[in-house]
PDB file of N, CA and C in Angstrom:
ATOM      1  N   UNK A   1     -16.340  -8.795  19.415  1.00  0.00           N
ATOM      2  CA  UNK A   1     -15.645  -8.769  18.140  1.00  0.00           C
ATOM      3  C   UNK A   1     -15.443 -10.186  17.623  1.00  0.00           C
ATOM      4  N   UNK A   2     -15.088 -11.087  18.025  1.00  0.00           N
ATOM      5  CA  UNK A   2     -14.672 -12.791  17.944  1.00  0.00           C
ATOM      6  C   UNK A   2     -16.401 -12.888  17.692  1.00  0.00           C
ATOM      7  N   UNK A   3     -16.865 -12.585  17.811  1.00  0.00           N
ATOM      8  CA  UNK A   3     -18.373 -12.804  17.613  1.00  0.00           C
ATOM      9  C   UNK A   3     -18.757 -12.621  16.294  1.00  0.00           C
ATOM     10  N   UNK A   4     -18.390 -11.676  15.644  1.00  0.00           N
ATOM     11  CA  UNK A   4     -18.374 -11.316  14.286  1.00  0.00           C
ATOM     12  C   UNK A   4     -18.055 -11.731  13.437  1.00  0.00           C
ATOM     13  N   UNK A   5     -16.421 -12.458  13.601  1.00  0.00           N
ATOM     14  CA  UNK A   5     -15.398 -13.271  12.881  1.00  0.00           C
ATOM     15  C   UNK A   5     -16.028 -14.441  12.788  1.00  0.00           C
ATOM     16  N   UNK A   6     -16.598 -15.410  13.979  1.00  0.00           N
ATOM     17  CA  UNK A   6     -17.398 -16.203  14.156  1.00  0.00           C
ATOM     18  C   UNK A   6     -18.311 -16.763  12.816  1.00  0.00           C
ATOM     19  N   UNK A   7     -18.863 -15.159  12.757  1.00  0.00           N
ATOM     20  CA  UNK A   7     -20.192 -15.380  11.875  1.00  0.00           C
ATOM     21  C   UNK A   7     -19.762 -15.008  10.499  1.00  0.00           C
ATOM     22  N   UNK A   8     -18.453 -15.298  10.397  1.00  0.00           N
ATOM     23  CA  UNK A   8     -17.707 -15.190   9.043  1.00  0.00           C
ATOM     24  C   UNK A   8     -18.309 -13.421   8.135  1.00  0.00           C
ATOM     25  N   UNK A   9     -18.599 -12.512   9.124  1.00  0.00           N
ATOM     26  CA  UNK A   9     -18.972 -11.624   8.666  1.00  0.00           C
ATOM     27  C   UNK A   9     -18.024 -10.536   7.718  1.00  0.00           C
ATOM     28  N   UNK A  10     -18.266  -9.897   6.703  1.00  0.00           N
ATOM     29  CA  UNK A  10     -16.927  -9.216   5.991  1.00  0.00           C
ATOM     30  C   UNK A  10     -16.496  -8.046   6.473  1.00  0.00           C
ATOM     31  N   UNK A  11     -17.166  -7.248   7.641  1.00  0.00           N
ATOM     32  CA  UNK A  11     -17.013  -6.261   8.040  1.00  0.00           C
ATOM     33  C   UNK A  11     -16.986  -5.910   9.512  1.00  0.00           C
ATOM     34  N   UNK A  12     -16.397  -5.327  10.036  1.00  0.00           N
ATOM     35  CA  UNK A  12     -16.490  -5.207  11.567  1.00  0.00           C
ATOM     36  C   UNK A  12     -17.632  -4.356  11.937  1.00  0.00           C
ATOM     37  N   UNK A  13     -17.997  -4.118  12.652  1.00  0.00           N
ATOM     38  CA  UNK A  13     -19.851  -3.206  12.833  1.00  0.00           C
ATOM     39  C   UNK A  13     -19.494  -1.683  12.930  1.00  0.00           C
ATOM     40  N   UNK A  14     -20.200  -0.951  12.210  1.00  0.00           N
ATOM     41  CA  UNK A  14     -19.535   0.386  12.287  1.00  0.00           C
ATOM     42  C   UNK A  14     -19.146   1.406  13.322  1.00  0.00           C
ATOM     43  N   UNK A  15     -20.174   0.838  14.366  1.00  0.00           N
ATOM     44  CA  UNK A  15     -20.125   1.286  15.471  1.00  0.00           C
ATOM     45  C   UNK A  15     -18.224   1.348  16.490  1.00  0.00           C
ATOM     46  N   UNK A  16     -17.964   0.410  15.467  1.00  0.00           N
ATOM     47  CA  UNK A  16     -16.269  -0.121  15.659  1.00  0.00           C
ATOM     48  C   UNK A  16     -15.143   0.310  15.362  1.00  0.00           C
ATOM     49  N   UNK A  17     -15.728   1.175  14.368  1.00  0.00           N
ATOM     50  CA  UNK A  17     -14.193   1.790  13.193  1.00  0.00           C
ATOM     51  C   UNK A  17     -14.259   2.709  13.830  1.00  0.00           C
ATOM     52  N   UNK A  18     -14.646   3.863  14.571  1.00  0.00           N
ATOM     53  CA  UNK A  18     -13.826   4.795  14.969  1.00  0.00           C
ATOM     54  C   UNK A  18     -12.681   4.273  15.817  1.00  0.00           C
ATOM     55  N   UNK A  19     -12.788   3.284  16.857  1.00  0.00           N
ATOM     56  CA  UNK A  19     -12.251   2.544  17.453  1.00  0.00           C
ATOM     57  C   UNK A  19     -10.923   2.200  17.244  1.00  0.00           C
ATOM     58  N   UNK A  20     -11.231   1.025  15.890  1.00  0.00           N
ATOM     59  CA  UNK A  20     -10.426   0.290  15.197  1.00  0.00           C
ATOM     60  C   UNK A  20      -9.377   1.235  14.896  1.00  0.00           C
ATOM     61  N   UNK A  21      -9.857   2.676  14.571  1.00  0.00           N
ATOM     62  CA  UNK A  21      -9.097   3.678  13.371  1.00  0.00           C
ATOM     63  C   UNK A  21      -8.024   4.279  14.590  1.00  0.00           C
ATOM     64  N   UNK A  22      -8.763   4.536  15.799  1.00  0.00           N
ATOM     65  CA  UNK A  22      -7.903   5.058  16.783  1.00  0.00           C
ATOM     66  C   UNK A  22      -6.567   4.353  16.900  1.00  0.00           C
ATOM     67  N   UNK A  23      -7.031   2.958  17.504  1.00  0.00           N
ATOM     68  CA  UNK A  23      -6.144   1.921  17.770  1.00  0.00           C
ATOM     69  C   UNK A  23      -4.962   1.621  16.501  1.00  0.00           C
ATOM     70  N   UNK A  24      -5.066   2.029  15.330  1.00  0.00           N
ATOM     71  CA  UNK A  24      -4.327   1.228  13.992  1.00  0.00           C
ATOM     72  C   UNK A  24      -3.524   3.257  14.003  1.00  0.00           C
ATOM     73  N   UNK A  25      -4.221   4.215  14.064  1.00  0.00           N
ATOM     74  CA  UNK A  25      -3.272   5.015  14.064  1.00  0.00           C
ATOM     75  C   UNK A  25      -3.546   6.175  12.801  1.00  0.00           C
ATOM     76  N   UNK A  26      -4.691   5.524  12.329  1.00  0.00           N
ATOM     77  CA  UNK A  26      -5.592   6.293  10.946  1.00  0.00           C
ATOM     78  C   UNK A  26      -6.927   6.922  10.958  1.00  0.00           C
ATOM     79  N   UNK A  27      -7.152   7.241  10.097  1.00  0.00           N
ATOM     80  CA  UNK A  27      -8.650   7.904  10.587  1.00  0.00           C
ATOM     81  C   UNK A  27      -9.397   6.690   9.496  1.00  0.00           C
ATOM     82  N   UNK A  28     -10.749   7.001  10.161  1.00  0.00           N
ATOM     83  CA  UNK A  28     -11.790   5.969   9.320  1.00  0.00           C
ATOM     84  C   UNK A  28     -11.653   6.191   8.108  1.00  0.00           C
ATOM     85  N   UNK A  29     -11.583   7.093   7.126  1.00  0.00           N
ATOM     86  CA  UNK A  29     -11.485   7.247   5.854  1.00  0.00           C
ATOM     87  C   UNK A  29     -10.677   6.301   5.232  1.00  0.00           C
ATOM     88  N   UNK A  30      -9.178   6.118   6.268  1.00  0.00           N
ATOM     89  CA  UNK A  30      -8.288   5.474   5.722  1.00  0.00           C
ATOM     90  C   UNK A  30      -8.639   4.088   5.678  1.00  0.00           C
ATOM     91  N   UNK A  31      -9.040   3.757   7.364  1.00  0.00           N
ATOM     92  CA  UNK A  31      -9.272   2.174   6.998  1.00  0.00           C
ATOM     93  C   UNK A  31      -9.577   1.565   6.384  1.00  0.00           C
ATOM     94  N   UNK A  32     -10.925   2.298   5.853  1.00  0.00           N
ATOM     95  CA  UNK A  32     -12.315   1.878   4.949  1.00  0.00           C
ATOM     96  C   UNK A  32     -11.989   2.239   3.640  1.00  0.00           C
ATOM     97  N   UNK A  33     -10.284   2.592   3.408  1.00  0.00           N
ATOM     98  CA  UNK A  33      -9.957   2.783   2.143  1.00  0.00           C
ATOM     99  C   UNK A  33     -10.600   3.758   1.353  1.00  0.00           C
ATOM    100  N   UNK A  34     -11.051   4.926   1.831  1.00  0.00           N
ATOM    101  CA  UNK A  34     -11.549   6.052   1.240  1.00  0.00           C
ATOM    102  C   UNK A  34     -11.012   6.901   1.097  1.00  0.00           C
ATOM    103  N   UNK A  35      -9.863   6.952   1.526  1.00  0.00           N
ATOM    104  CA  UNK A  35      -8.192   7.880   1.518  1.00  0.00           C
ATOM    105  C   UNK A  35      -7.254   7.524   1.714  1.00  0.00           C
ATOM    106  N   UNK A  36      -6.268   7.732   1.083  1.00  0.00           N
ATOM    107  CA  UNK A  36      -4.867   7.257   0.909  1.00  0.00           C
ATOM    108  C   UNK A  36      -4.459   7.698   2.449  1.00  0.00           C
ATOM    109  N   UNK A  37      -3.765   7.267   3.023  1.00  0.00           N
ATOM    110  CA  UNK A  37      -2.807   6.592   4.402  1.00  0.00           C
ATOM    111  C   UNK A  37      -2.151   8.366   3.719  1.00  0.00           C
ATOM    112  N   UNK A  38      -1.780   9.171   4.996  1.00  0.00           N
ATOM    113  CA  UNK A  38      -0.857  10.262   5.322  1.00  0.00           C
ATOM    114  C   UNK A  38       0.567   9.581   6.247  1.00  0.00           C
ATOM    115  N   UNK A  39       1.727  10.109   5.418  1.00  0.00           N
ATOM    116  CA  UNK A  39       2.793   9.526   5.509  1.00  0.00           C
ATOM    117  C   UNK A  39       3.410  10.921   5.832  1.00  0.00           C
ATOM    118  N   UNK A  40       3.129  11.682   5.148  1.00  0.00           N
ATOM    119  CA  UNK A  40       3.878  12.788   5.396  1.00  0.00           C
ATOM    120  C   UNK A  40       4.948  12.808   4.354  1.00  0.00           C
ATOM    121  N   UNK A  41       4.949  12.816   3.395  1.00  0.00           N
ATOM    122  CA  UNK A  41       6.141  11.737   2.273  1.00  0.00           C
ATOM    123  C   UNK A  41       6.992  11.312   2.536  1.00  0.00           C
ATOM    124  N   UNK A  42       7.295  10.820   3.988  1.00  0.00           N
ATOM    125  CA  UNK A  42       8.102   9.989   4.312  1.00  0.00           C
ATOM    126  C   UNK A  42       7.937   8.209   4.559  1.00  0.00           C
ATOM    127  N   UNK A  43       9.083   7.451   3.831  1.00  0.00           N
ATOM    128  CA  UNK A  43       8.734   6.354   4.388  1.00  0.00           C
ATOM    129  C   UNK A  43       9.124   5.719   5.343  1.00  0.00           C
ATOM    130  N   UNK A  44       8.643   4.705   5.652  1.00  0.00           N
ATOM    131  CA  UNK A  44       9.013   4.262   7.224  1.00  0.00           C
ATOM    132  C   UNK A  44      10.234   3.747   6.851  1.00  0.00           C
ATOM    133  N   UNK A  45      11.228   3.341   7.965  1.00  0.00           N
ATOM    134  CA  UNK A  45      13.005   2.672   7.651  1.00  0.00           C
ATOM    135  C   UNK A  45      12.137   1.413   8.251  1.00  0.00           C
ATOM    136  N   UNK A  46      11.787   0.150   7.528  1.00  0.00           N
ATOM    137  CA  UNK A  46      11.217  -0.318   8.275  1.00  0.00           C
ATOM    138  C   UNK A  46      12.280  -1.679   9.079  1.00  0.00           C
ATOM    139  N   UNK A  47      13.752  -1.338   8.703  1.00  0.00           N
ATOM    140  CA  UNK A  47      14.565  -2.048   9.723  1.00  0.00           C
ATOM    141  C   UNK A  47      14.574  -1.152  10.893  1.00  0.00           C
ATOM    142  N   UNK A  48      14.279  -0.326  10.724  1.00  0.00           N
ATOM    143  CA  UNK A  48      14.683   0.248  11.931  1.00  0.00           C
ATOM    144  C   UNK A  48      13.499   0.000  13.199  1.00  0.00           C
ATOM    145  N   UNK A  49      12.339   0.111  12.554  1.00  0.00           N
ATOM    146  CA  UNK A  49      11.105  -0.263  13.478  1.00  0.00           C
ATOM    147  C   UNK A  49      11.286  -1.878  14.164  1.00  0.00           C
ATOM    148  N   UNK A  50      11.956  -2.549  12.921  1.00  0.00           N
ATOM    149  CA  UNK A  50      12.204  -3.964  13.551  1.00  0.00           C
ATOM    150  C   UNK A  50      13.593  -3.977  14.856  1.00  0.00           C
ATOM    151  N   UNK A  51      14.168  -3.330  14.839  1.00  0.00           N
ATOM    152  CA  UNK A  51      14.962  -3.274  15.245  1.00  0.00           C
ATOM    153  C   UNK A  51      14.405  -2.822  17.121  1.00  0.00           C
ATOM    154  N   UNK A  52      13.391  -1.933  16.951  1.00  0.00           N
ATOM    155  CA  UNK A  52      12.861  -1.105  17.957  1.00  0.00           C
ATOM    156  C   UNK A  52      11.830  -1.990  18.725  1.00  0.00           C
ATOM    157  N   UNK A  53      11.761  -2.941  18.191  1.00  0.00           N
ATOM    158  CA  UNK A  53      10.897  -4.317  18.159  1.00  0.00           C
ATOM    159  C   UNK A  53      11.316  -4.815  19.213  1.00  0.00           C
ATOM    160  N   UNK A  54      12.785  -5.667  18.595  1.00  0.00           N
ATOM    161  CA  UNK A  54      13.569  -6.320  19.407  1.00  0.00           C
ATOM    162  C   UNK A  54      13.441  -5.393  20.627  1.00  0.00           C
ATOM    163  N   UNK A  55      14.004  -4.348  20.886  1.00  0.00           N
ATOM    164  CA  UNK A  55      14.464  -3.779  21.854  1.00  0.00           C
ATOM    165  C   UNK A  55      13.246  -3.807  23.159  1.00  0.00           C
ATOM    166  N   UNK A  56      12.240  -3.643  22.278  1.00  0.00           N
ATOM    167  CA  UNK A  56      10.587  -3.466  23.372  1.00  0.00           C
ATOM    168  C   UNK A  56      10.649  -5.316  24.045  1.00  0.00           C
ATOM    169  N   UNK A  57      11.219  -5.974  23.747  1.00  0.00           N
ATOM    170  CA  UNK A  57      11.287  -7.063  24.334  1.00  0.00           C
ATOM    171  C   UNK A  57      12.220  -7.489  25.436  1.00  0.00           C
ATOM    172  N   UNK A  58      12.975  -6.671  25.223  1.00  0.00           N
ATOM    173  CA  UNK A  58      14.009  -6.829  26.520  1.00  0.00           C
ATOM    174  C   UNK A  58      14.161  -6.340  27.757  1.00  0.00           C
ATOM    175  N   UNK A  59      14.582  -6.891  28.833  1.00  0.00           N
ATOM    176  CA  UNK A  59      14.204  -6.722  29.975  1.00  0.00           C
ATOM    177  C   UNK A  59      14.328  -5.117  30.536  1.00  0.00           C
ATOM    178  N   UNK A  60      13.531  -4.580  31.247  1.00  0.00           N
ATOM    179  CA  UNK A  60      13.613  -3.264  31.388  1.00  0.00           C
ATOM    180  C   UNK A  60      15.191  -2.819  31.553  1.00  0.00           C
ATOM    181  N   UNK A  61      16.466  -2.940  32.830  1.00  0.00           N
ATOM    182  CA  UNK A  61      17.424  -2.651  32.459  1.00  0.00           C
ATOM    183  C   UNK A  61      18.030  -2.514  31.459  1.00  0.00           C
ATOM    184  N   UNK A  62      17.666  -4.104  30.467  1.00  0.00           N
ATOM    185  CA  UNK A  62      18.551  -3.120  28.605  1.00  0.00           C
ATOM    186  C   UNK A  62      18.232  -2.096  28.109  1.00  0.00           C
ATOM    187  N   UNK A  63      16.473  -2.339  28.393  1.00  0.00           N
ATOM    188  CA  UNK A  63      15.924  -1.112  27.050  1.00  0.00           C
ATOM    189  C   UNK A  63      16.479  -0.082  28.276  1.00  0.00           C
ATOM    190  N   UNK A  64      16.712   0.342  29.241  1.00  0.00           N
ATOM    191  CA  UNK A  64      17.378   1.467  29.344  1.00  0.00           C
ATOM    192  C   UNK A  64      19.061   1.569  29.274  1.00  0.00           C
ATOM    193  N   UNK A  65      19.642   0.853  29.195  1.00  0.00           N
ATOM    194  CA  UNK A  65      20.417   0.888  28.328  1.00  0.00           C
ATOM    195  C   UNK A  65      20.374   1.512  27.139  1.00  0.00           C
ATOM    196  N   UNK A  66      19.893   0.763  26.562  1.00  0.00           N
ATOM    197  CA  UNK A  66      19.815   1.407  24.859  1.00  0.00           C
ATOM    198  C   UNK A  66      19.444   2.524  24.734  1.00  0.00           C
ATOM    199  N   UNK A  67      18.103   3.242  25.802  1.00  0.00           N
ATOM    200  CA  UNK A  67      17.520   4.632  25.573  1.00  0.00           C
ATOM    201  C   UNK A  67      18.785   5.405  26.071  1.00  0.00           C
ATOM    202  N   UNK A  68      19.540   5.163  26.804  1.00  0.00           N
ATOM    203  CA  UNK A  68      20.763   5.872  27.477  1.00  0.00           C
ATOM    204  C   UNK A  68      21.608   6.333  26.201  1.00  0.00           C
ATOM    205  N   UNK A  69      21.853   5.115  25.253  1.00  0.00           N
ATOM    206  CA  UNK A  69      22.640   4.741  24.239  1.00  0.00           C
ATOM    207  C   UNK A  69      22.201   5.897  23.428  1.00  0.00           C
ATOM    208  N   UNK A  70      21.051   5.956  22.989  1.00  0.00           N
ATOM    209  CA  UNK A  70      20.275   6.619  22.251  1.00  0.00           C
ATOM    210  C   UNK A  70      19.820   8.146  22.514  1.00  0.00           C
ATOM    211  N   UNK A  71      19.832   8.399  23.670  1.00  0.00           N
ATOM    212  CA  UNK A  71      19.854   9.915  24.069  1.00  0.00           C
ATOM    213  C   UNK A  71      20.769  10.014  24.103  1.00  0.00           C
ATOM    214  N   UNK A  72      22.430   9.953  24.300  1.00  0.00           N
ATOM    215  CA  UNK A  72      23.705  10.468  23.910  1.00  0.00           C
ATOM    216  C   UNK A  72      23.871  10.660  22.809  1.00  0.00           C
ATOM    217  N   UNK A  73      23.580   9.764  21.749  1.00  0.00           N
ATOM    218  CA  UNK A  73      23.975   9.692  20.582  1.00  0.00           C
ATOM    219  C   UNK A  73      23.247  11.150  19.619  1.00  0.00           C
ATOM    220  N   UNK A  74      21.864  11.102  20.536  1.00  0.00           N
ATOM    221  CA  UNK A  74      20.554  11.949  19.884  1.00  0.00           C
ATOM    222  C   UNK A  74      21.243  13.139  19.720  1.00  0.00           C
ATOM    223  N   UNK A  75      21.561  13.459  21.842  1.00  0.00           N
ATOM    224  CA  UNK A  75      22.054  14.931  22.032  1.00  0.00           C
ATOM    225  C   UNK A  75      23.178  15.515  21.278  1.00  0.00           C
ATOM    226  N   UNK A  76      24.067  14.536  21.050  1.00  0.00           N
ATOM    227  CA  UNK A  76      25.186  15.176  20.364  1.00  0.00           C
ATOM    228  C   UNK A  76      24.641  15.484  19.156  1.00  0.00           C
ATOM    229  N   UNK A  77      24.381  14.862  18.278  1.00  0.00           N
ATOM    230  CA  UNK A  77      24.107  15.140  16.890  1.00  0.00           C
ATOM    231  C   UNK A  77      22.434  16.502  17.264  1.00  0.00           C
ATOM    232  N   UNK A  78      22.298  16.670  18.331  1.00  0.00           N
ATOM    233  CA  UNK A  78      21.549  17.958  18.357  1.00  0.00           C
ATOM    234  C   UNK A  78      22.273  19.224  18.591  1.00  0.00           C
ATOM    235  N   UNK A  79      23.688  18.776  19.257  1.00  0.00           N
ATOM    236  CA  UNK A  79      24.296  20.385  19.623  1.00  0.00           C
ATOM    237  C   UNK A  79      25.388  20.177  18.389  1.00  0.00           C
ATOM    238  N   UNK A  80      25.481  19.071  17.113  1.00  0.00           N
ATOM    239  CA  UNK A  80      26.308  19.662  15.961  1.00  0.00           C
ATOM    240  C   UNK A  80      25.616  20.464  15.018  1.00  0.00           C
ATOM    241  N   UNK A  81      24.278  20.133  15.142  1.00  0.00           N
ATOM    242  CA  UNK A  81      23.473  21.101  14.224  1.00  0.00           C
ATOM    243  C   UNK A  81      23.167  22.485  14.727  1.00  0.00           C
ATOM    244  N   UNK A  82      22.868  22.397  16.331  1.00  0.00           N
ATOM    245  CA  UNK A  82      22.685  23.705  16.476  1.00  0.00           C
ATOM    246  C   UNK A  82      23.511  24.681  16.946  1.00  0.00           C
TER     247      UNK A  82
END
């Protein structure tokens, strides 16, 4: 791939985008901009992803912490709804 970039090429080799599409989380249509991105009409909270960020950085004991934090918090607000 650095091989490509190298050669200042504009496209990655096609043989690649299914790949690429796996890895990014879209299908080839999307990458290659031939279809609009499925969201589901939702948008992302995107503090919140940052937030989830931080957390993937911290030493395994916090992030379980926090998942601890976070499955209490989950469960309850699952047995007020149901």
């Amino acid at each position: 791939m650095i091989a490509y970039y190298e050669k200042e090429t504009a496209y990655p080799p096609s043989h690649l985008l299914p790949h690429l599409a796996k890895a990014l989380g879209v299908s080839a249509d999307e990458l290659m901009g031939l279809e609009k991105s499925k969201k589901n009409g939702r948008t992302q909270d995107t503090r919140l992803w940052r937030r989830f960020s931080q957390v993937e950085k911290l030493p395994p004991p916090k992030r379980k912490q926090i998942v601890q934090i976070l499955d209490a918090f989950l469960g309850s607000e699952k047995t007020k709804k149901g």
